[in-house]
C-alpha atoms as a PDB file:
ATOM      1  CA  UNK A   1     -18.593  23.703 -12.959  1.00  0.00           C
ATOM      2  CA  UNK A   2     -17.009  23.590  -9.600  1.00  0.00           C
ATOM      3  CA  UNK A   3     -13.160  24.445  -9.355  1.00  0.00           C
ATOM      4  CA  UNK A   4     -12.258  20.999  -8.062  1.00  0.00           C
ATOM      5  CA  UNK A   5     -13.892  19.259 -11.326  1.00  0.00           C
ATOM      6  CA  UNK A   6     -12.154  21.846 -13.264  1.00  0.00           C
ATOM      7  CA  UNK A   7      -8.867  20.709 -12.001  1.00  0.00           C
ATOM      8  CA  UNK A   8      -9.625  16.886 -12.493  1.00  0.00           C
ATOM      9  CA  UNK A   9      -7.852  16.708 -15.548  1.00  0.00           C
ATOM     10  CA  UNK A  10      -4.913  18.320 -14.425  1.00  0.00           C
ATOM     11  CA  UNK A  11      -2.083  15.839 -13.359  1.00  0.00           C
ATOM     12  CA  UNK A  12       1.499  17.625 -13.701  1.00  0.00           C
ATOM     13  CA  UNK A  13       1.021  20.939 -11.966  1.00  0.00           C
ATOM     14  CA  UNK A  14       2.004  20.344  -7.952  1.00  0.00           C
ATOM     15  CA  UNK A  15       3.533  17.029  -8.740  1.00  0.00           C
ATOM     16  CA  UNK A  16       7.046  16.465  -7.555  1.00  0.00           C
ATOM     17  CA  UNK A  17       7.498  13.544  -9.224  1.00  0.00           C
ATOM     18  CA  UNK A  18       7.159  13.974 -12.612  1.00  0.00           C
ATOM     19  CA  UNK A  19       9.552  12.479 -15.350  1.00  0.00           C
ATOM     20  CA  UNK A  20      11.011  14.871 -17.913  1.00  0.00           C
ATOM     21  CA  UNK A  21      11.022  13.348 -21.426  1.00  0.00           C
ATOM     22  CA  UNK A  22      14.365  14.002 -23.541  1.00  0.00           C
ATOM     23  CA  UNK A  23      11.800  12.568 -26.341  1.00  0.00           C
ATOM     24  CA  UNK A  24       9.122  14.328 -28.222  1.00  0.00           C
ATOM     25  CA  UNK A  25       5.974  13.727 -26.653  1.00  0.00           C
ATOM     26  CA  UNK A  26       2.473  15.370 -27.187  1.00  0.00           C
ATOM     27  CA  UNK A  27       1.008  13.152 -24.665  1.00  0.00           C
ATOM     28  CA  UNK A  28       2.051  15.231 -21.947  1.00  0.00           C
ATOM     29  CA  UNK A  29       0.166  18.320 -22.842  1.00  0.00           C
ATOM     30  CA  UNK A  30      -2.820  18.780 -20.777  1.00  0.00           C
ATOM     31  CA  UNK A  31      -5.956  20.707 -20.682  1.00  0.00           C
ATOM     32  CA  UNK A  32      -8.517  23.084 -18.898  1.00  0.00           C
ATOM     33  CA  UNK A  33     -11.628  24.176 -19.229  1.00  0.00           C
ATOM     34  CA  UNK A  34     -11.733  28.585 -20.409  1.00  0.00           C
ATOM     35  CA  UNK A  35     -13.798  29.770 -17.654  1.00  0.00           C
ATOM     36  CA  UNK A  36     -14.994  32.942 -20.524  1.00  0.00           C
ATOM     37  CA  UNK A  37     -14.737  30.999 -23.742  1.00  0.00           C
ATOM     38  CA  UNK A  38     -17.942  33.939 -24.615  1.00  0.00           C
ATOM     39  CA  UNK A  39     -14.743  36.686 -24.738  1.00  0.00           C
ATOM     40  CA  UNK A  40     -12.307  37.003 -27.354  1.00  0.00           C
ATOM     41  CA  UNK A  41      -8.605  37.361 -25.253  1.00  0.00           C
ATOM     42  CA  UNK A  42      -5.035  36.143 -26.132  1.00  0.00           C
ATOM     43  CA  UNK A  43      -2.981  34.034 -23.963  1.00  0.00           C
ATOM     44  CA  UNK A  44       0.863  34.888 -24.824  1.00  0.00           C
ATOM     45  CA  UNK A  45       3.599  31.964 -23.829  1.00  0.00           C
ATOM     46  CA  UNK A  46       7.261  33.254 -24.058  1.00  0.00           C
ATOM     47  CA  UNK A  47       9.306  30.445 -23.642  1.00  0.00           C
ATOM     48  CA  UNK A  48      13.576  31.439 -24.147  1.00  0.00           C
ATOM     49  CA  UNK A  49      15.215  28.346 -23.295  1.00  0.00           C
ATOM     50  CA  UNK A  50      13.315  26.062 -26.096  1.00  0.00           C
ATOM     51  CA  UNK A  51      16.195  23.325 -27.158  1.00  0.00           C
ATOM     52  CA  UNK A  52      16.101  21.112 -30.299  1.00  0.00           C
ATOM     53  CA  UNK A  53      18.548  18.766 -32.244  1.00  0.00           C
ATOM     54  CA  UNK A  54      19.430  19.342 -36.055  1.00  0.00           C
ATOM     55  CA  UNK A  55      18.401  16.365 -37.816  1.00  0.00           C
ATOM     56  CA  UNK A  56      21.443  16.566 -40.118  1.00  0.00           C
ATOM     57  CA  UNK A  57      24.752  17.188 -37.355  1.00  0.00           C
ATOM     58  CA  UNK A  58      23.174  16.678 -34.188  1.00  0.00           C
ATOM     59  CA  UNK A  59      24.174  20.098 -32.501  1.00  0.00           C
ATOM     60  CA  UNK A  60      21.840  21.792 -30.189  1.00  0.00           C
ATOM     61  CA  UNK A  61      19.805  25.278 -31.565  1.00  0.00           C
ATOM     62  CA  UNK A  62      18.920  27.198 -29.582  1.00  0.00           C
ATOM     63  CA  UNK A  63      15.485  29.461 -29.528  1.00  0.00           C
ATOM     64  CA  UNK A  64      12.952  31.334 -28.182  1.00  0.00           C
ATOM     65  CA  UNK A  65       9.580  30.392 -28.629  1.00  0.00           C
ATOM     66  CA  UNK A  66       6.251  32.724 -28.519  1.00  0.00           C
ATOM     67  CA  UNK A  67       2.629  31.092 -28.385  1.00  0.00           C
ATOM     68  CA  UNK A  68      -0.246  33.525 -28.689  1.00  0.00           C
ATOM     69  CA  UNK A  69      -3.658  31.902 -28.839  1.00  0.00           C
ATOM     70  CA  UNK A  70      -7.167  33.095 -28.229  1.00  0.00           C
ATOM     71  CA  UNK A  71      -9.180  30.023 -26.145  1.00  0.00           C
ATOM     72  CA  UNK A  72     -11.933  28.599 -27.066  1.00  0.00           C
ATOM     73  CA  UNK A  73     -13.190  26.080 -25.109  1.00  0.00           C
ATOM     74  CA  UNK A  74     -10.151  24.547 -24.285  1.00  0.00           C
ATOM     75  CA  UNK A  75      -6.725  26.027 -22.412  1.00  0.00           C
ATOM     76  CA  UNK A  76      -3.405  24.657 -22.119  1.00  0.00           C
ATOM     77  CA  UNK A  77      -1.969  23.977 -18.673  1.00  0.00           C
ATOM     78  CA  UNK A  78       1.240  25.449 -18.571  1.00  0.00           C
ATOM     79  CA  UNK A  79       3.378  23.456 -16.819  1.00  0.00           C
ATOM     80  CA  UNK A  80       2.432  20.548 -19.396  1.00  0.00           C
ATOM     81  CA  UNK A  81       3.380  22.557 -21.791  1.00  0.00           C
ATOM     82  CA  UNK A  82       6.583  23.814 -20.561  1.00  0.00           C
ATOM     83  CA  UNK A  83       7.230  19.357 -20.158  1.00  0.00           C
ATOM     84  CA  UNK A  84       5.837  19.179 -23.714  1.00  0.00           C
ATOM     85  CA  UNK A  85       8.597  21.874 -25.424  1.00  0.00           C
ATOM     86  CA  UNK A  86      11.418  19.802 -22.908  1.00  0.00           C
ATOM     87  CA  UNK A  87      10.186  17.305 -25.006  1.00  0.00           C
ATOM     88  CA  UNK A  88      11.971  18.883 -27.936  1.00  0.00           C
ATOM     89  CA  UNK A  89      15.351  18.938 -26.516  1.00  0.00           C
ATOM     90  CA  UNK A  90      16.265  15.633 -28.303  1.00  0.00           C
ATOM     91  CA  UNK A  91      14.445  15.783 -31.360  1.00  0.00           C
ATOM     92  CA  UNK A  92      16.220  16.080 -34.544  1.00  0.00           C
ATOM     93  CA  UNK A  93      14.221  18.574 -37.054  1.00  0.00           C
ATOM     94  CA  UNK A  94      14.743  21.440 -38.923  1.00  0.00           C
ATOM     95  CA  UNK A  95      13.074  24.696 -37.170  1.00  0.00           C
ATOM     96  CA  UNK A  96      10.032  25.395 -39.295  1.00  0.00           C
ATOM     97  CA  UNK A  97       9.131  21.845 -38.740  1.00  0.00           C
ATOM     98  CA  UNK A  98       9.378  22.031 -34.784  1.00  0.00           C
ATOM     99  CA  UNK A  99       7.260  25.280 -35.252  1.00  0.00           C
ATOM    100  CA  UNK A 100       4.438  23.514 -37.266  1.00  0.00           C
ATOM    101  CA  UNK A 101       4.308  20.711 -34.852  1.00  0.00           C
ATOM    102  CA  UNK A 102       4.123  22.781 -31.901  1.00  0.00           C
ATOM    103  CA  UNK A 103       0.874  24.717 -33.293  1.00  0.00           C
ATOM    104  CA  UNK A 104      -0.832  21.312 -34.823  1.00  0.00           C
ATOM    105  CA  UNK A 105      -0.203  20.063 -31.214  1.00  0.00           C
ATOM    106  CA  UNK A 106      -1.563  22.353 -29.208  1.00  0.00           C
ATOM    107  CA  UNK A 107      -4.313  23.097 -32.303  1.00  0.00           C
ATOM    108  CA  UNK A 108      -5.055  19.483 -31.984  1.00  0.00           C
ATOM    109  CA  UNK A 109      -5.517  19.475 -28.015  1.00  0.00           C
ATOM    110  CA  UNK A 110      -7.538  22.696 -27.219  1.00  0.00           C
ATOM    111  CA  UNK A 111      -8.912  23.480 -30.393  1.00  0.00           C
ATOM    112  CA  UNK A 112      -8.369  27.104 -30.298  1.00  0.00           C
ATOM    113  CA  UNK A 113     -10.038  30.166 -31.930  1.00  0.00           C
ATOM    114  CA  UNK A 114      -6.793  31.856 -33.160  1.00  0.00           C
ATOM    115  CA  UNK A 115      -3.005  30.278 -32.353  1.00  0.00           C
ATOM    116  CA  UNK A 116      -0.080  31.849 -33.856  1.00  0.00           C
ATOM    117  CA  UNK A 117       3.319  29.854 -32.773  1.00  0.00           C
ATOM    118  CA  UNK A 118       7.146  31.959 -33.353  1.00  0.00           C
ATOM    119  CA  UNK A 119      10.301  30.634 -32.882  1.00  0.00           C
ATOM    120  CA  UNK A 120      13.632  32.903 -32.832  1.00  0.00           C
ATOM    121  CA  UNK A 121      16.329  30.822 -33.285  1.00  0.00           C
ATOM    122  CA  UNK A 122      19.810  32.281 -32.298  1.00  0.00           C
ATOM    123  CA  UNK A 123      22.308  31.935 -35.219  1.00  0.00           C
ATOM    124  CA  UNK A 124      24.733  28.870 -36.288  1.00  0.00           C
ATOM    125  CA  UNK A 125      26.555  29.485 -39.316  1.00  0.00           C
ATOM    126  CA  UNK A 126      25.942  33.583 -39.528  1.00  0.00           C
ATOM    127  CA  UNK A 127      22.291  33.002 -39.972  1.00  0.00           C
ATOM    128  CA  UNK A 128      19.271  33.116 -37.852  1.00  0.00           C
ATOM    129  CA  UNK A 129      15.758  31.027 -38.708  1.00  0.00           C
ATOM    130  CA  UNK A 130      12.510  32.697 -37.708  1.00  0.00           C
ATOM    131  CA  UNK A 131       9.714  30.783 -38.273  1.00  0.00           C
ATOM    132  CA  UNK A 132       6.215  31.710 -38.050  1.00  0.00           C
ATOM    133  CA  UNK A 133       2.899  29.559 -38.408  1.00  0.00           C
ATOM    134  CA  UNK A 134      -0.794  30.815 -37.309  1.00  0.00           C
ATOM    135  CA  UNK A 135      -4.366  29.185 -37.614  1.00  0.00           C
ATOM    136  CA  UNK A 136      -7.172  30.539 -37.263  1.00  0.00           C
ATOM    137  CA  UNK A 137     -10.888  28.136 -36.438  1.00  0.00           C
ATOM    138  CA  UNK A 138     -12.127  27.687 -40.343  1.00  0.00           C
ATOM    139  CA  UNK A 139     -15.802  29.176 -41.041  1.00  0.00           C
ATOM    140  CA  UNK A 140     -14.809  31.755 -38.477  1.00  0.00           C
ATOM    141  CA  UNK A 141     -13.336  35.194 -38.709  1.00  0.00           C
ATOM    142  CA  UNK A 142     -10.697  34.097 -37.041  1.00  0.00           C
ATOM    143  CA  UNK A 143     -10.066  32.792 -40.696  1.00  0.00           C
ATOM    144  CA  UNK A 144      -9.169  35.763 -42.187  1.00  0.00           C
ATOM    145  CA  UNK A 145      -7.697  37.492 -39.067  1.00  0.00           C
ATOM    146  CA  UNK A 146      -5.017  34.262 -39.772  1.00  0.00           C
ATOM    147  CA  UNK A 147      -4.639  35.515 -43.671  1.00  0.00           C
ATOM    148  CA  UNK A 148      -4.231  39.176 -42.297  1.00  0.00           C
ATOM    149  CA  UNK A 149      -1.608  38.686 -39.471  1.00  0.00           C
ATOM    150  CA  UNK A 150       0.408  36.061 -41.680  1.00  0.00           C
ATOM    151  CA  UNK A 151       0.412  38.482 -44.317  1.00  0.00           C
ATOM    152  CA  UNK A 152       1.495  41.474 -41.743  1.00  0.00           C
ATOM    153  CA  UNK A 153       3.308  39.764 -39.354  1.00  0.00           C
ATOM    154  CA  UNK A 154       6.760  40.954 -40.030  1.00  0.00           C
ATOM    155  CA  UNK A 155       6.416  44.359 -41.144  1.00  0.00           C
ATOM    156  CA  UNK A 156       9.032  45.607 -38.843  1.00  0.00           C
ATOM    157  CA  UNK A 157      11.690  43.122 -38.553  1.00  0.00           C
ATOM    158  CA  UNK A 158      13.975  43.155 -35.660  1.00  0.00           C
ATOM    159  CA  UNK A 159      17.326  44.386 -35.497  1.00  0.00           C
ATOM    160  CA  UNK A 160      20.382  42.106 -36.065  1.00  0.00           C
ATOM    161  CA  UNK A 161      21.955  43.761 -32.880  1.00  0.00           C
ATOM    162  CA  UNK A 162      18.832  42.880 -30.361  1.00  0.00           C
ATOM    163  CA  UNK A 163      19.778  38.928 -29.880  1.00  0.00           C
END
């Protein structure tokens, strides 16, 4: 496939004009097409300035969100998805939920091997919410590597002092 059919689907990155939505909105997320989907790699997304509403008082939290997935056919173009987690910034749920939805999103656009989706919220009230949600393809072993790194995923916690 040449590179300029490659980038036919590809309408956000180099465009000036673009509209940021203070509503959620999976429709923005865009795709490419994994120039080695025959390799097994991760692609990591740290993303520290994610913003989301509490559905019960309305105040802002605050969080950083990590995206590791292994590609399969499918790759998520990054500005799109950067527009697609501004999306967030009025939308009033409760941090596993925003978690959840990220990875059925982006599960649901690129159809990934392996995705595993973090969020580190910063504290309100004394108390921080980490959420963690991973998939892996079903029929694949990148079904049980899900079980295993769900099971393991925390076995060193971070330090209270490190936010």
């Amino acid at each position: 496939m040449s590179k300029e059919n490659e980038l036919e689907n590809i309408s956000l990155l180099g465009n000036q004009n673009v509209k940021y939505s203070y509503d959620y909105d999976p429709g923005v997320l865009e795709t490419f097409e994994n120039r080695h989907p025959e390799l097994d790699y991760f692609v990591k997304f740290n993303c520290p300035e994610f913003t989301s509403l509490c559905p019960i008082t309305g105040q802002p939290d605050f969080a950083t969100i990590y995206i590791s997935y292994m590609p399969g056919i499918q790759m998520v173009e990054s500005k799109s998805l950067k527009l697609y987690l501004f999306s967030f910034r009025n939308h009033g749920d409760f941090h596993e939920n925003c978690i959840v939805t990220i990875m059925k999103d982006l599960i649901h656009l690129m159809e990934p091997k392996y995705i595993e989706v973090w969020g580190k919220f910063t504290p309100r009230g004394g108390i921080s919410i980490d959420p963690y949600a991973n998939y892996g393809k079903p029929g694949t072993p990148y079904e049980e590597m899900a079980r295993k790194r769900l099971f393991q995923h925390d076995l060193y916690p971070e330090k209270i002092d490190n936010r």
